[in-house]
C-alpha atoms as a PDB file:
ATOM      1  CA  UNK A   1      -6.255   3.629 -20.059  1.00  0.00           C
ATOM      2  CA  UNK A   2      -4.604   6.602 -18.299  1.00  0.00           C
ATOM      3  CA  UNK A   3      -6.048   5.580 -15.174  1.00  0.00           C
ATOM      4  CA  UNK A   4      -4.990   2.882 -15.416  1.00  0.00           C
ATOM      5  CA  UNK A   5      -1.470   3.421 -15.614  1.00  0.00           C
ATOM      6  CA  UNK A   6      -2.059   6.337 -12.630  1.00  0.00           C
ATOM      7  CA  UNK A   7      -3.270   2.835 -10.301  1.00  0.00           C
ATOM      8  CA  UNK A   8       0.268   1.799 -11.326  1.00  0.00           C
ATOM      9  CA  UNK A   9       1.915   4.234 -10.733  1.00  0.00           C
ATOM     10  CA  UNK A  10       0.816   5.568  -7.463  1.00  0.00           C
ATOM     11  CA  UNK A  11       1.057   1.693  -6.290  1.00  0.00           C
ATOM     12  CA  UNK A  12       4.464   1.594  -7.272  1.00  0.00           C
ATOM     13  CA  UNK A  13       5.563   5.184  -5.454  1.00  0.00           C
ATOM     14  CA  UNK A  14       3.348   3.763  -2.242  1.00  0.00           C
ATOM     15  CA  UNK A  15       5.268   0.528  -2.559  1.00  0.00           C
ATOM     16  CA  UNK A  16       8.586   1.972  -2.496  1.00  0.00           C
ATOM     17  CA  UNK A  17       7.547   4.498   0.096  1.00  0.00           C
ATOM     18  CA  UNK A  18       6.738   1.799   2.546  1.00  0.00           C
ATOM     19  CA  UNK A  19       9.796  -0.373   1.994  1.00  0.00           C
ATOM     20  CA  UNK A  20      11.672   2.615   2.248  1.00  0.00           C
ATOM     21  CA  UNK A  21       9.715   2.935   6.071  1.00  0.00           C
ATOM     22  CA  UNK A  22      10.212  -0.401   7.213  1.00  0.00           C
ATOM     23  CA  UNK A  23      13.452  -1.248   8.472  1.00  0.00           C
ATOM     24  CA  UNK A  24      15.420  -4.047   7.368  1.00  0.00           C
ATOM     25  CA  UNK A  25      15.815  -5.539   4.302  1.00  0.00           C
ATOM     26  CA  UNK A  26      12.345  -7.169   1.720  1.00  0.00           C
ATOM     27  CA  UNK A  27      13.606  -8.822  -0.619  1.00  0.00           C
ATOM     28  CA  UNK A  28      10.990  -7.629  -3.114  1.00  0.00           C
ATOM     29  CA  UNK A  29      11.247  -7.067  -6.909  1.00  0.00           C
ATOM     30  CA  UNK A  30       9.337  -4.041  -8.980  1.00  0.00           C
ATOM     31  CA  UNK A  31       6.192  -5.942  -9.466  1.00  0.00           C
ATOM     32  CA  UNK A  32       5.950  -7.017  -5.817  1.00  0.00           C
ATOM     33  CA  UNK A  33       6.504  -3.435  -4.919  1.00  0.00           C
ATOM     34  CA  UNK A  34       3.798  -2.367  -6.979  1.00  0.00           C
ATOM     35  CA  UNK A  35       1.100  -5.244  -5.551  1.00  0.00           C
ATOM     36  CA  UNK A  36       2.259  -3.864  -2.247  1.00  0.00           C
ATOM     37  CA  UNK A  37       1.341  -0.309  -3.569  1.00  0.00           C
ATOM     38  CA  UNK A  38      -1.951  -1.619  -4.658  1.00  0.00           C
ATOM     39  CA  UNK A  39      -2.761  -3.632  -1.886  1.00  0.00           C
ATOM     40  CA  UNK A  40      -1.924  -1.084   0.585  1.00  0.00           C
ATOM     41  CA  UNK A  41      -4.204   1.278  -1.409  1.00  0.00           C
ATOM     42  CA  UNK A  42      -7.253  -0.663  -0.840  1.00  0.00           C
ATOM     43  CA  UNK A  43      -6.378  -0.912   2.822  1.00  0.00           C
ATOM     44  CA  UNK A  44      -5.634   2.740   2.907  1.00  0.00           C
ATOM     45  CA  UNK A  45      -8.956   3.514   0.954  1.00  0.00           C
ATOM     46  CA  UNK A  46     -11.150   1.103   3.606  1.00  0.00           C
ATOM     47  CA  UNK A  47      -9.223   3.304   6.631  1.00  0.00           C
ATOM     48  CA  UNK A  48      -9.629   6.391   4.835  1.00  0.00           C
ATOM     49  CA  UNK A  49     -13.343   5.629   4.182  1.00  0.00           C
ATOM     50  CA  UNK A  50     -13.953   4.347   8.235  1.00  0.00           C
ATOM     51  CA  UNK A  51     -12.510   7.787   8.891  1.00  0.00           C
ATOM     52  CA  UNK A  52     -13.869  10.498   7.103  1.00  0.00           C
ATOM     53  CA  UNK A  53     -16.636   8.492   5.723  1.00  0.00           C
ATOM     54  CA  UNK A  54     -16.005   9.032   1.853  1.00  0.00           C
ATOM     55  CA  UNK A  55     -17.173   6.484  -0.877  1.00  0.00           C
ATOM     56  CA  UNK A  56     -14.579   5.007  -2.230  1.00  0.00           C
ATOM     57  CA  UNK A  57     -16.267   4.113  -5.268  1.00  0.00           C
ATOM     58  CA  UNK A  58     -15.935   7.600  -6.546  1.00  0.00           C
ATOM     59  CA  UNK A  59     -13.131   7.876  -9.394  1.00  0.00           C
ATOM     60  CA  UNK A  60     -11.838  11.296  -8.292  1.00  0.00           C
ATOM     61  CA  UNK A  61      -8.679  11.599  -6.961  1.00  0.00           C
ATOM     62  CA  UNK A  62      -7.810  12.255  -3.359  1.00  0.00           C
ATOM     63  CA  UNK A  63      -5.418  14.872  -2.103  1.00  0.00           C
ATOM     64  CA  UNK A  64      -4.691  11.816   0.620  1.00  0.00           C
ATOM     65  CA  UNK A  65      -4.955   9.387  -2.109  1.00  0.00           C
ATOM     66  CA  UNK A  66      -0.746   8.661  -1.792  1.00  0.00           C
ATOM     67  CA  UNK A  67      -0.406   9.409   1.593  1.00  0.00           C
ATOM     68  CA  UNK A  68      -3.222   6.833   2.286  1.00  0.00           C
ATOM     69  CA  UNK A  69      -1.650   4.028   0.271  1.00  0.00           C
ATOM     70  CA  UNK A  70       1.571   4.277   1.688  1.00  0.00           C
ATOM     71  CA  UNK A  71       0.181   3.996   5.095  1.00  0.00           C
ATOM     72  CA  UNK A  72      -2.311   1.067   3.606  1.00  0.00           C
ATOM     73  CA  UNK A  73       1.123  -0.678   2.660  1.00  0.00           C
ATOM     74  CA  UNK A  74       3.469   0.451   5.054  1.00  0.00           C
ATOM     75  CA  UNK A  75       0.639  -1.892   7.591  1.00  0.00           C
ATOM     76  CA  UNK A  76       0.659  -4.815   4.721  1.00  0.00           C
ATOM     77  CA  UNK A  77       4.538  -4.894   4.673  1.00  0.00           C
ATOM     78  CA  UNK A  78       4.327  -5.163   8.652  1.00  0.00           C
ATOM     79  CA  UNK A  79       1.545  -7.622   8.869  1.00  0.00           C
ATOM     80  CA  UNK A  80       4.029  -9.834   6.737  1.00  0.00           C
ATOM     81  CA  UNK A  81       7.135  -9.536   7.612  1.00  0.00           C
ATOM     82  CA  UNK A  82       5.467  -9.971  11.817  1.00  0.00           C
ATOM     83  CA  UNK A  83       3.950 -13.732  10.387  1.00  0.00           C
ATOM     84  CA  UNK A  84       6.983 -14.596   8.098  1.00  0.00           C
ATOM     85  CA  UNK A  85       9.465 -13.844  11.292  1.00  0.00           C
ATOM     86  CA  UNK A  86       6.557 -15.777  13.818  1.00  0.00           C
ATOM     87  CA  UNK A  87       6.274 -18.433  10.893  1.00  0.00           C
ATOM     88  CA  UNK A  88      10.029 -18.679  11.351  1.00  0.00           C
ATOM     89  CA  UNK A  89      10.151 -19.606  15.039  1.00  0.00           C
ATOM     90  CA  UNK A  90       8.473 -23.116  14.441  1.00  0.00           C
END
């Protein structure tokens, strides 16, 4: 259950990190935030694995664990806001 909450958490922190990075303004509430956060973690855990060739299976915690899922969804936040603003020029 704890880790559980911990997936939350960090999600939420990487989330709000990366809409924090982005300029402009996402009109996102707290739950979108933390599906950013979560989505950006498994992004950030496939580049982290490419990288330094980790499984990311394993359960332990990474030192780059935050600092991976904010990058994951600082790229997810771009990625969207680049086809909602293309999307937008129809």
């Amino acid at each position: 259950m704890f880790g559980f909450i911990w997936w939350i958490l960090i999600g939420f922190l990487a989330g709000g990190i990366a809409r924090f990075l982005v300029p402009g303004r996402q009109p996102l509430g707290c739950l979108t935030t933390t599906a950013l956060g979560l989505v950006g973690s498994l992004v950030g855990g496939f580049i982290s694995s490419l990288l330094f060739g980790y499984d990311p299976r394993g359960s332990a915690v990474h030192a780059s664990g935050l600092l991976m899922s904010t990058l994951g969804a600082w790229i997810v936040l771009a990625l969207v806001r680049r086809l909602a603003r293309d999307r937008s020029d129809i």
